[in-house]
N, C-alpha and C. Protein backbone atom coordinates (compact mmCIF):
# COMPACT_ATOMS: atom_id res chain seq x y z
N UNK A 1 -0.68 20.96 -8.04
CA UNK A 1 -0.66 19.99 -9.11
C UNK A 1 -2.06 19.97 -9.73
N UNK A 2 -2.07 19.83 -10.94
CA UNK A 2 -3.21 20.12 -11.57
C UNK A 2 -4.37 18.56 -11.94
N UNK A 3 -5.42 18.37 -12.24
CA UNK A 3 -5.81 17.32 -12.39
C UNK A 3 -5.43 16.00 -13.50
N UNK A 4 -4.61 16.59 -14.34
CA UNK A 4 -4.17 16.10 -15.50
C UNK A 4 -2.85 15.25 -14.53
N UNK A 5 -2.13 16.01 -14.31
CA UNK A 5 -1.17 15.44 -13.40
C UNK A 5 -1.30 14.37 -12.31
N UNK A 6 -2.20 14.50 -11.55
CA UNK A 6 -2.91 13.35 -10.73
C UNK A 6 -3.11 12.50 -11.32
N UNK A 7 -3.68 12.84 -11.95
CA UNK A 7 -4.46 11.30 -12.84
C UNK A 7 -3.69 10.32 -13.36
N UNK A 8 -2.58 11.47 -14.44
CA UNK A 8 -1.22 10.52 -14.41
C UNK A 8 -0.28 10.01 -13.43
N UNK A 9 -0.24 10.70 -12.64
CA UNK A 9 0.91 10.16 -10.88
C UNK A 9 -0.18 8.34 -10.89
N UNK A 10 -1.08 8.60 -10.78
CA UNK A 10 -2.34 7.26 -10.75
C UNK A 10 -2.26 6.47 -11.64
N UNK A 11 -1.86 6.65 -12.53
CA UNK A 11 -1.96 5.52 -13.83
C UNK A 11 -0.11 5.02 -13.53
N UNK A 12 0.60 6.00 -13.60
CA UNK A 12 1.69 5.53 -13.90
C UNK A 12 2.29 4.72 -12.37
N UNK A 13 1.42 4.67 -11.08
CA UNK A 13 1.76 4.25 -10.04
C UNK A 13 0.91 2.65 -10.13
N UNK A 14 0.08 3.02 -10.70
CA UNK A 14 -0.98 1.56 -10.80
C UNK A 14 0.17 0.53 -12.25
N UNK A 15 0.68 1.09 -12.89
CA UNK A 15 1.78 0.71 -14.12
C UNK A 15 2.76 0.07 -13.49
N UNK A 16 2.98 0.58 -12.37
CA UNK A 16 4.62 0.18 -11.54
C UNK A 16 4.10 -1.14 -10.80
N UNK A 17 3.10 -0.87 -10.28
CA UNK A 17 2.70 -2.21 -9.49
C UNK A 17 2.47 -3.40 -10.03
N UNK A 18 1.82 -3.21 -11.32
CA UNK A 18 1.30 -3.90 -12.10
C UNK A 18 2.39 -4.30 -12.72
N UNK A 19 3.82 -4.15 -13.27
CA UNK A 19 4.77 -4.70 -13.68
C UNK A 19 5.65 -5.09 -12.28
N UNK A 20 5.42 -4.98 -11.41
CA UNK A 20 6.37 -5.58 -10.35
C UNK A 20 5.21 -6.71 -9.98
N UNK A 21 4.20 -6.82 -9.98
CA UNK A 21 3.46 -8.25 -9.78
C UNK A 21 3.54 -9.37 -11.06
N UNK A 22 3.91 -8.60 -12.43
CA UNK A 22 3.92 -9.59 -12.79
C UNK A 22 5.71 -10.52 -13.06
N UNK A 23 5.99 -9.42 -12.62
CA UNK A 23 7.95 -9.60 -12.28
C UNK A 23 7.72 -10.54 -11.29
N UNK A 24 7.02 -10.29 -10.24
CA UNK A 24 7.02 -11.07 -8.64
C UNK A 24 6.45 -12.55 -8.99
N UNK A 25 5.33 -12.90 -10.29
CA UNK A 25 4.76 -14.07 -10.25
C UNK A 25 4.02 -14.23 -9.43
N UNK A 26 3.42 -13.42 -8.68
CA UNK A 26 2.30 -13.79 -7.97
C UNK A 26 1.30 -12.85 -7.54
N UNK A 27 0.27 -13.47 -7.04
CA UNK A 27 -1.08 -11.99 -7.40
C UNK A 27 -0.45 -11.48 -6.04
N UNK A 28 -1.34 -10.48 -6.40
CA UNK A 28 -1.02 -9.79 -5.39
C UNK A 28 -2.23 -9.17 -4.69
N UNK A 29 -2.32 -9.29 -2.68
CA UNK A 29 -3.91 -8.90 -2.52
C UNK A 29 -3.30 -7.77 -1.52
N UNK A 30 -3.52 -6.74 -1.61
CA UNK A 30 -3.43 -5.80 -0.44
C UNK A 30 -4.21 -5.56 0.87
N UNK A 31 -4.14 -5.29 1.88
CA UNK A 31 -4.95 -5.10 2.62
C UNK A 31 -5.60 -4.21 3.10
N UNK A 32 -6.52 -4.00 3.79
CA UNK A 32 -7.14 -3.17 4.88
C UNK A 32 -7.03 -3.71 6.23
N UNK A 33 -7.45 -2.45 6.84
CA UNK A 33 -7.52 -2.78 8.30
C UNK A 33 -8.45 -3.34 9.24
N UNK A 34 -9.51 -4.33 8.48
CA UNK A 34 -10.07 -5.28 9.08
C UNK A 34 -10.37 -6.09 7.99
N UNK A 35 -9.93 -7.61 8.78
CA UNK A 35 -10.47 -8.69 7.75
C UNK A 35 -12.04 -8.81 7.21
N UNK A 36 -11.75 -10.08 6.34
CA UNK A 36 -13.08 -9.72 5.60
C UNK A 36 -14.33 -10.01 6.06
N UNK A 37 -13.98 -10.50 7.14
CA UNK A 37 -15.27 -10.78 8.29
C UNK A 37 -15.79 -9.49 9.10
N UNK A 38 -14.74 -8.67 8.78
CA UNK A 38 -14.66 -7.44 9.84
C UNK A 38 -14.02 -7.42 11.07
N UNK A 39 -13.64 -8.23 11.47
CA UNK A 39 -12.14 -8.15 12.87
C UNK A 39 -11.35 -7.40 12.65
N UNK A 40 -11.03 -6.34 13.56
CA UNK A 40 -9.85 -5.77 13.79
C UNK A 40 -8.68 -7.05 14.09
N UNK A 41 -7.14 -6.44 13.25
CA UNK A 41 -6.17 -7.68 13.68
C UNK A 41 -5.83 -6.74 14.41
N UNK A 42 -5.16 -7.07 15.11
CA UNK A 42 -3.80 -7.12 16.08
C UNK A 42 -2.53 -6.98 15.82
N UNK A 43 -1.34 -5.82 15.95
CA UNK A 43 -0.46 -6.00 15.64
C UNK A 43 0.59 -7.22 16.34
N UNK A 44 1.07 -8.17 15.70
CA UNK A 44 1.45 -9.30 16.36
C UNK A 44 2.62 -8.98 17.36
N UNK A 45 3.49 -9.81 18.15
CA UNK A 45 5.13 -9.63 18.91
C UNK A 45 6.02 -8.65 17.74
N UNK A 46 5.97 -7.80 17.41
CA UNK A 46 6.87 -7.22 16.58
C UNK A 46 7.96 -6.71 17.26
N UNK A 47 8.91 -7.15 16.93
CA UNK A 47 10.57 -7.41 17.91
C UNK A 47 11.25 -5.98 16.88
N UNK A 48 11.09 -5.79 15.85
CA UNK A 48 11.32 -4.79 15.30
C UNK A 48 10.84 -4.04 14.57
N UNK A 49 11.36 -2.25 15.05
CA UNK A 49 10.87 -1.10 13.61
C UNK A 49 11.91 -0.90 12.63
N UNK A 50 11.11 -0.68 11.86
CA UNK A 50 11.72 -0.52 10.39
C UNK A 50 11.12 1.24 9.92
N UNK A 51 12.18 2.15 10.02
CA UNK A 51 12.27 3.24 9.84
C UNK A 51 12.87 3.62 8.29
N UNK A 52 11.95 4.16 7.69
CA UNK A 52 12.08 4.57 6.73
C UNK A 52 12.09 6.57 6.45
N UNK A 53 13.61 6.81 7.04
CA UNK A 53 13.60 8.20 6.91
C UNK A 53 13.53 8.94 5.46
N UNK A 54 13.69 8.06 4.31
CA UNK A 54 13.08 8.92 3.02
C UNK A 54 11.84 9.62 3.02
N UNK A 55 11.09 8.85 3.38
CA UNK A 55 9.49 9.09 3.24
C UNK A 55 8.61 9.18 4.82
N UNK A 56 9.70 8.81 5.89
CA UNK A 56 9.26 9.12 7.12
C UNK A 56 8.01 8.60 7.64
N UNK A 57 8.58 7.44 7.74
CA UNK A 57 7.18 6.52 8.63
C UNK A 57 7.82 5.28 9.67
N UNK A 58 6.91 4.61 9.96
CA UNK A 58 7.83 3.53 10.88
C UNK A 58 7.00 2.57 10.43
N UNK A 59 7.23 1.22 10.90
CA UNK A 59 5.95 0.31 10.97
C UNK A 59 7.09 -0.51 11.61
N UNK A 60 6.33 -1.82 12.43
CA UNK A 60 7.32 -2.47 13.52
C UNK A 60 6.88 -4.42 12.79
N UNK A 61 7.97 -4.71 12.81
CA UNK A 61 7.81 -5.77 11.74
C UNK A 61 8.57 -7.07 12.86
N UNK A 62 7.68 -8.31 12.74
CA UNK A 62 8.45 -9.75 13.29
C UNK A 62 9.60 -9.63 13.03
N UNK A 63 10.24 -11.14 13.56
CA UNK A 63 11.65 -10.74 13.89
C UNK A 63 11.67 -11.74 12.41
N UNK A 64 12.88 -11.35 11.67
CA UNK A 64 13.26 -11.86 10.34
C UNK A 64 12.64 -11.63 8.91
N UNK A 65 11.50 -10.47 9.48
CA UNK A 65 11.14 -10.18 8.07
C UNK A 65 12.22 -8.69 7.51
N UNK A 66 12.25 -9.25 6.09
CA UNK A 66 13.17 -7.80 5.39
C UNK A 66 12.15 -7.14 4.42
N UNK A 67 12.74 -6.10 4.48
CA UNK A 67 12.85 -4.85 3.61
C UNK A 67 13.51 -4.60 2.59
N UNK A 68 13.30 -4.97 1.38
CA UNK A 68 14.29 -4.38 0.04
C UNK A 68 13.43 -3.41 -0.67
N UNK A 69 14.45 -2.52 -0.87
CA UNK A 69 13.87 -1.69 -1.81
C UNK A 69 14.21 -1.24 -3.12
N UNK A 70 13.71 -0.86 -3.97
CA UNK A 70 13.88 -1.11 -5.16
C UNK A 70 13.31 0.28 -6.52
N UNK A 71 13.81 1.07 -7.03
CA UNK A 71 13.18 1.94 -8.11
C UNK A 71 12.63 1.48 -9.02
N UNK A 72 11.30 1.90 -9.06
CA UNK A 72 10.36 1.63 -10.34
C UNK A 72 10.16 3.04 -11.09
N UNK A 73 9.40 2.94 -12.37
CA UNK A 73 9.43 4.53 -13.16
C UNK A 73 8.54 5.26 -12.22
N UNK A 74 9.25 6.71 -12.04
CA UNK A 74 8.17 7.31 -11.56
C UNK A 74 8.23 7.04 -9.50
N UNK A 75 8.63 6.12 -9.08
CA UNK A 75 8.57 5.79 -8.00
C UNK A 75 9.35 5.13 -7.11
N UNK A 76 8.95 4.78 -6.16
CA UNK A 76 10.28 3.68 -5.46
C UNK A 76 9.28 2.86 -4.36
N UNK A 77 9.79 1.04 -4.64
CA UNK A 77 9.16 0.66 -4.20
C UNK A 77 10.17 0.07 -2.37
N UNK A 78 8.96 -0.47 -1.91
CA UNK A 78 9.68 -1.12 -0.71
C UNK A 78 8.77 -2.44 -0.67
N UNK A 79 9.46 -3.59 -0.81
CA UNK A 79 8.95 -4.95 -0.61
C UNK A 79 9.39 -5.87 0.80
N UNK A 80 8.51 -5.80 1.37
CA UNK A 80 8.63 -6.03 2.73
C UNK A 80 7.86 -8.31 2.82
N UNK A 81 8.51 -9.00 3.28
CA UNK A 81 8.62 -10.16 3.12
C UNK A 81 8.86 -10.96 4.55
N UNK A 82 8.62 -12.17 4.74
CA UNK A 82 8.81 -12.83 6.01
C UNK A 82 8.99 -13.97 5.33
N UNK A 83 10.35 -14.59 5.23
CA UNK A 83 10.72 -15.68 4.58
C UNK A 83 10.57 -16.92 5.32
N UNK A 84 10.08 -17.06 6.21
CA UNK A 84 9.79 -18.20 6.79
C UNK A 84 8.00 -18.73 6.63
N UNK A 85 7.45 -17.47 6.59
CA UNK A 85 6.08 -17.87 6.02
C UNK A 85 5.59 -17.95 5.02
N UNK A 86 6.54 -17.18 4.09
CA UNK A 86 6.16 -16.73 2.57
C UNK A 86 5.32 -15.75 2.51
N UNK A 87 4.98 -14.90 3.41
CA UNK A 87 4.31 -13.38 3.73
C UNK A 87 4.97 -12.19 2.58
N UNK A 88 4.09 -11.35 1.93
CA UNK A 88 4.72 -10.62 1.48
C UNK A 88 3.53 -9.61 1.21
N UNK A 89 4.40 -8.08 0.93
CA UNK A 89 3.55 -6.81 0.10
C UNK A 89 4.38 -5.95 0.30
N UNK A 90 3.96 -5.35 -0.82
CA UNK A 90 4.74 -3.95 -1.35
C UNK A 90 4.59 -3.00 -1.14
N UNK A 91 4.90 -1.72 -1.00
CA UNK A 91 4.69 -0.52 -0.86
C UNK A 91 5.20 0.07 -2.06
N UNK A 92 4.10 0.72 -2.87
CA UNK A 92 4.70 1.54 -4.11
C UNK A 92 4.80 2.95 -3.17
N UNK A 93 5.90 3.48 -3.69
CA UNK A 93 5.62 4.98 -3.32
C UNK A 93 6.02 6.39 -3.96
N UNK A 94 5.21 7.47 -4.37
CA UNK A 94 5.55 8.22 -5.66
C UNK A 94 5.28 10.05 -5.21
N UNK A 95 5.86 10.50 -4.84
CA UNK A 95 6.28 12.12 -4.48
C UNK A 95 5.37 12.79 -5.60
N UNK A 96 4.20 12.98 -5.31
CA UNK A 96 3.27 13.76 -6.35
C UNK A 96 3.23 15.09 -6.01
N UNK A 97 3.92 15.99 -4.87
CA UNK A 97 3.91 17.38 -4.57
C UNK A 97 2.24 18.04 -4.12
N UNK A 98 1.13 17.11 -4.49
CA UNK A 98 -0.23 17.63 -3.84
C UNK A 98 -0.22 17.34 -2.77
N UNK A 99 -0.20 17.93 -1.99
CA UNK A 99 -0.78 17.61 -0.37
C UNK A 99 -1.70 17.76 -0.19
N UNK A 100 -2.61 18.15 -1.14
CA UNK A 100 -4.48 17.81 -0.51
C UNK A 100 -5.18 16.53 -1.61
N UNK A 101 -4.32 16.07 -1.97
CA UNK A 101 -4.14 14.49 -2.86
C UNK A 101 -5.59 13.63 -1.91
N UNK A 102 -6.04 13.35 -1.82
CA UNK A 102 -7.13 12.83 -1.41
C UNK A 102 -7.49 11.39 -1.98
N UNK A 103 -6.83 10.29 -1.62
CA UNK A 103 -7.54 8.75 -2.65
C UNK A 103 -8.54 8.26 -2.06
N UNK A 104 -9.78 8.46 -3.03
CA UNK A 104 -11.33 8.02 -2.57
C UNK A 104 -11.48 7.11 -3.61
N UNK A 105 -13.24 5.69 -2.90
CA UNK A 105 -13.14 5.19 -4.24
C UNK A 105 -13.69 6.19 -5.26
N UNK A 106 -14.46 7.44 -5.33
CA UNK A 106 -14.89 8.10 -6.78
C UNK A 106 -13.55 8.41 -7.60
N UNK A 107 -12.27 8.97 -6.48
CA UNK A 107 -11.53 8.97 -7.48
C UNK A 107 -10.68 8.25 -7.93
N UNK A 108 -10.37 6.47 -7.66
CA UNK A 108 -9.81 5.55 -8.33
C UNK A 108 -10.76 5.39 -9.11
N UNK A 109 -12.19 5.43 -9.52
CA UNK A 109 -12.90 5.11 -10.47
C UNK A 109 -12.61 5.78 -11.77
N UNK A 110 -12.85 7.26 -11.30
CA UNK A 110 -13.12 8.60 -11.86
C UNK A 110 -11.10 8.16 -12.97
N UNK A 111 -10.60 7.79 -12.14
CA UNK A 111 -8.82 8.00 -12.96
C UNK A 111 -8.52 6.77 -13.32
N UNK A 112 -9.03 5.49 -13.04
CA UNK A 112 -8.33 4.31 -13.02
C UNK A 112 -9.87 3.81 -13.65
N UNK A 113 -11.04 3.38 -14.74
CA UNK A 113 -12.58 3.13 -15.16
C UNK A 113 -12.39 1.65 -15.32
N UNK A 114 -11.03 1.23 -15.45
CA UNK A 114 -10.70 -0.44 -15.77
C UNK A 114 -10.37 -1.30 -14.70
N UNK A 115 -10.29 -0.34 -13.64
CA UNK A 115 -9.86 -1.10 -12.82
C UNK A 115 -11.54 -2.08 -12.03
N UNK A 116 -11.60 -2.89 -11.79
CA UNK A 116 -11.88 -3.85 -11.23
C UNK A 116 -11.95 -4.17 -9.51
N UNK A 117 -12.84 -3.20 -8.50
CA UNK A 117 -12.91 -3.21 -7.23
C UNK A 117 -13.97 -3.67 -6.61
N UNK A 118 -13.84 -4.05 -5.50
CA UNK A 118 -14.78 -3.88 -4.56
C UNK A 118 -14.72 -4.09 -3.33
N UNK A 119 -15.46 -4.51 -2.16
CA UNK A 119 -15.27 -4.72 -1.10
C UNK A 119 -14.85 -2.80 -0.48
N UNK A 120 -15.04 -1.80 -0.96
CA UNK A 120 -13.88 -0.39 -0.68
C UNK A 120 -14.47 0.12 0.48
N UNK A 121 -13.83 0.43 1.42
CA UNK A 121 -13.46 1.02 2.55
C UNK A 121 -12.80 2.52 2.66
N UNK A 122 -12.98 3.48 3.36
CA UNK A 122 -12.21 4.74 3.39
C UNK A 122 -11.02 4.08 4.81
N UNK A 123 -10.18 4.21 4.94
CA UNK A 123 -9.39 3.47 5.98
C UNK A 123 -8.35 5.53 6.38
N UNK A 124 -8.02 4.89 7.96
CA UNK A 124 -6.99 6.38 8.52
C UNK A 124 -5.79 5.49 8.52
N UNK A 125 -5.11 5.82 8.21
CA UNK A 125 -3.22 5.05 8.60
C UNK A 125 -2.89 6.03 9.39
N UNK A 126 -2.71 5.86 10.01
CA UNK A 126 -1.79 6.40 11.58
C UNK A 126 -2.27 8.31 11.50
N UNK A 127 -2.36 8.72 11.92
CA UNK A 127 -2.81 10.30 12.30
C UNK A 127 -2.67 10.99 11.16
N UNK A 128 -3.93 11.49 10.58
CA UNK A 128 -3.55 12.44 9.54
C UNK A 128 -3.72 11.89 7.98
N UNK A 129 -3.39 10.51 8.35
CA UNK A 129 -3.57 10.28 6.54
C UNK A 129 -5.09 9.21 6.24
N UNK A 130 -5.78 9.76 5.63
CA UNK A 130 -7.06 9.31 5.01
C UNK A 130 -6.97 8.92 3.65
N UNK A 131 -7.47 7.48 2.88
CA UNK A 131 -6.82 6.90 1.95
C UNK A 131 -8.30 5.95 1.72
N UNK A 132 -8.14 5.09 0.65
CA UNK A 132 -9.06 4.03 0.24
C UNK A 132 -8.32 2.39 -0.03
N UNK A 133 -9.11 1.28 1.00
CA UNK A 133 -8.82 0.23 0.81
C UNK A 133 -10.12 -0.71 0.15
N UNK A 134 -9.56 -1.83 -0.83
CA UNK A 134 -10.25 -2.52 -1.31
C UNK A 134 -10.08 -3.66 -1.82
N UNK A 135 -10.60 -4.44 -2.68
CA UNK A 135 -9.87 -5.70 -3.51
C UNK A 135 -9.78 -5.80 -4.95
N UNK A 136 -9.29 -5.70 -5.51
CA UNK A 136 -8.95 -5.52 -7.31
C UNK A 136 -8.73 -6.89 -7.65
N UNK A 137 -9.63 -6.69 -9.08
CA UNK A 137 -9.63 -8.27 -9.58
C UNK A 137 -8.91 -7.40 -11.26
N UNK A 138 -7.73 -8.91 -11.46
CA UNK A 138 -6.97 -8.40 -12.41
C UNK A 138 -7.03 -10.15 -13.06
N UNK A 139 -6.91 -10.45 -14.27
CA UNK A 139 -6.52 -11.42 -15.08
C UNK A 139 -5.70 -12.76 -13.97
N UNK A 140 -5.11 -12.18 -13.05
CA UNK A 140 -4.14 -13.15 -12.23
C UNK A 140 -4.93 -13.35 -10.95
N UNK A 141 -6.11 -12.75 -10.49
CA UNK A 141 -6.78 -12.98 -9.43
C UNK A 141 -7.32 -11.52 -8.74
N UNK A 142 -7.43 -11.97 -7.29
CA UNK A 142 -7.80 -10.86 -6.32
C UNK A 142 -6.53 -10.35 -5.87
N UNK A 143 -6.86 -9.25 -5.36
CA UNK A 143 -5.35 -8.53 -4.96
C UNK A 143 -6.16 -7.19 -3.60
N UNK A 144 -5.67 -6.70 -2.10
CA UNK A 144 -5.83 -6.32 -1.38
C UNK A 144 -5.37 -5.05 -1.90
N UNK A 145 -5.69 -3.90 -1.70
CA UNK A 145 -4.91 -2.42 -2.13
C UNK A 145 -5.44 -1.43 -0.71
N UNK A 146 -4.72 -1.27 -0.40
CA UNK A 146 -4.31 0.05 0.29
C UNK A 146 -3.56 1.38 -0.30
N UNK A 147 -4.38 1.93 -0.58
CA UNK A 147 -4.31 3.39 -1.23
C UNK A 147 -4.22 4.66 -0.07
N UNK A 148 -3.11 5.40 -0.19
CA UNK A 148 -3.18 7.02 0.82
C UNK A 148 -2.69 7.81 0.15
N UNK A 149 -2.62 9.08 0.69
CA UNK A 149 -1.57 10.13 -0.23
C UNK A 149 -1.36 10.75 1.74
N UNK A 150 -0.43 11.84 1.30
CA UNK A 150 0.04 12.15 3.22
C UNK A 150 1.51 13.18 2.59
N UNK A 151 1.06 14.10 3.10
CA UNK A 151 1.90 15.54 2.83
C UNK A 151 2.58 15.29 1.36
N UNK A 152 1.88 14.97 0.10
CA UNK A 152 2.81 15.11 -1.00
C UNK A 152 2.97 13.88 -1.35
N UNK A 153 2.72 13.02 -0.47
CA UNK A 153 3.26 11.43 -1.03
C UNK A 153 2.03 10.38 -0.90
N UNK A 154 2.51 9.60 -2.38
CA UNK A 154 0.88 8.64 -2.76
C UNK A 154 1.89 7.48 -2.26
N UNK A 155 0.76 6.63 -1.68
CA UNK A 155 1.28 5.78 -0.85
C UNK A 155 -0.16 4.31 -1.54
N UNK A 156 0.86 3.11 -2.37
CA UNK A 156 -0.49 2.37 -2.92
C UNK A 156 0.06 0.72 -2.66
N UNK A 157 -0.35 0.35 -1.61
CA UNK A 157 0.23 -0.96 -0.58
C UNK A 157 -0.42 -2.04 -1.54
N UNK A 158 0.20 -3.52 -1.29
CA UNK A 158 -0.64 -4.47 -2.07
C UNK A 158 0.25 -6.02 -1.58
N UNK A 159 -0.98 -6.37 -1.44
CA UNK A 159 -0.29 -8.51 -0.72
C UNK A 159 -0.94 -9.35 -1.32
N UNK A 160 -0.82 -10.47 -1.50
CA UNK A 160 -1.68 -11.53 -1.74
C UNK A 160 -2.63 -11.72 -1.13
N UNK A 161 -3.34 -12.26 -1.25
CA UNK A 161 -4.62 -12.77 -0.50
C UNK A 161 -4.38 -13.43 0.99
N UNK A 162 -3.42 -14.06 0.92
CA UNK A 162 -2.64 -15.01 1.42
C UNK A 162 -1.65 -14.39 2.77
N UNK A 163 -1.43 -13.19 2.49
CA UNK A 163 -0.41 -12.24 2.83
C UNK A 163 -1.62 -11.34 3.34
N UNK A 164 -2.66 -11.25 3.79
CA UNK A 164 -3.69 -10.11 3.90
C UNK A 164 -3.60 -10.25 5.59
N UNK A 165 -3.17 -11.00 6.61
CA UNK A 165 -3.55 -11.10 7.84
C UNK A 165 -2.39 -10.24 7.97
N UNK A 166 -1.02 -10.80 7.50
CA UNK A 166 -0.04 -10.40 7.56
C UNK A 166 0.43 -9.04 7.54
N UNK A 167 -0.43 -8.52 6.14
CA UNK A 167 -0.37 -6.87 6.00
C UNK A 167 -0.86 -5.82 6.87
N UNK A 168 -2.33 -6.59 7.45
CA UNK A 168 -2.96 -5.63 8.06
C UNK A 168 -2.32 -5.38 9.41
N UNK A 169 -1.57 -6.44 10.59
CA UNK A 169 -1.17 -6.50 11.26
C UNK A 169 0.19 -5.92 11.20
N UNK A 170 1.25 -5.39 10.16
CA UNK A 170 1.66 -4.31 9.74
C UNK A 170 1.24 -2.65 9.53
N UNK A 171 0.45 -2.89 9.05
CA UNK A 171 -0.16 -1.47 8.63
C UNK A 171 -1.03 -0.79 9.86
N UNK A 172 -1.43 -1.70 10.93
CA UNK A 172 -1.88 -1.25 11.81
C UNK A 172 -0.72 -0.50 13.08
N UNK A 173 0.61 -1.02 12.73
CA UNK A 173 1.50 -0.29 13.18
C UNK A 173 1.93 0.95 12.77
N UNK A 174 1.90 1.05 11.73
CA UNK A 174 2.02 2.57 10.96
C UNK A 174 2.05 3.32 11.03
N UNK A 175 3.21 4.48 11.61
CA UNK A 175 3.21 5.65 12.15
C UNK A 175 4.07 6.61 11.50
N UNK A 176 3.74 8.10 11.15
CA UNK A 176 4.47 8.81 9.99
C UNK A 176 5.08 9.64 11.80
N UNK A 177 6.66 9.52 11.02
CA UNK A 177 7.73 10.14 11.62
C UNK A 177 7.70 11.55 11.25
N UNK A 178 8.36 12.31 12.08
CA UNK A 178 9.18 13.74 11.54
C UNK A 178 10.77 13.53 11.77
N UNK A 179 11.18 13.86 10.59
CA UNK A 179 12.67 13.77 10.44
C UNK A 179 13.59 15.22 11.34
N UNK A 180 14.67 15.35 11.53
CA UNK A 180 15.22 16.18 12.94
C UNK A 180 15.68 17.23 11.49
């Protein structure tokens, strides 16, 4: 895939999110894998995994949180929720065919110049995938982003602020499957 192409897979994935937050009504903060103090969380009692053989990963989720998923242009999202706390974040996710896709902050800067970061981190999600986490300030507030790419697939996570203990203690479960 050529650089022209990236850049767009990036704009038009940052487009999807950005109209499903403002569909959702609420900011949205993504996380990383340590709070903002710097603590490692803990993945909490997670009574269940949630296997996602499209895209082949797991992550092990409390008991009563769901999974809906949903097509956006260009992508498909998964909105993952705990209705008893009001916990929530998304997973955009978009089949870009680069597998040496690399998301650093030079290159959310370098493709995305409007966007609004800081706090950025290089973060590993489960073996193999190397990605960039940070906090994006948009018109509606702060917002947490977890950014990866991982054999072909851009992977660009996002929670409320509110939802940030919640995410990370998810995402720290995170393990990419192989399908049989």
């Amino acid at each position: 895939m050529n650089k022209k192409t990236s850049v767009i897979c990036l704009i038009v994935a940052l487009c999807a999110g950005l109209a499903w937050y403002v569909l959702a009504s609420t900011s949205l903060d993504p996380a990383t894998l340590r709070s903002s103090s710097g603590d490692a969380v803990q993945a909490g009692s997670a009574i269940e995994t949630y296997r996602d053989e499209a895209y082949s990963f797991s992550i092990d989720l409390p008991r009563n949180t769901r999974v809906e998923s949903t097509s956006e242009e260009g992508g498909t999202v998964r909105i993952v929720s705990d209705p008893s706390s009001g916990k929530v974040f998304q997973i955009y996710i978009q089949e870009t065919g680069d597998a040496t896709l690399n998301i650093t902050e030079s290159r959310i800067r370098q493709d995305i110049p409007d966007l609004s970061i800081r706090d950025v981190q290089s973060v590993e999600i489960s073996t193999g995938a190397t990605g960039t986490a940070f906090i994006s300030t948009d018109d509606k507030g702060e917002k947490r982003e977890v950014w990866f790419a991982f054999r072909g697939v851009l992977y660009q996570i996002s929670a409320p602020i509110e939802s940030d203990t919640f995410l990370r203690s998810i995402l720290n479960t995170w393990k990419f499957i192989s399908n049989p």
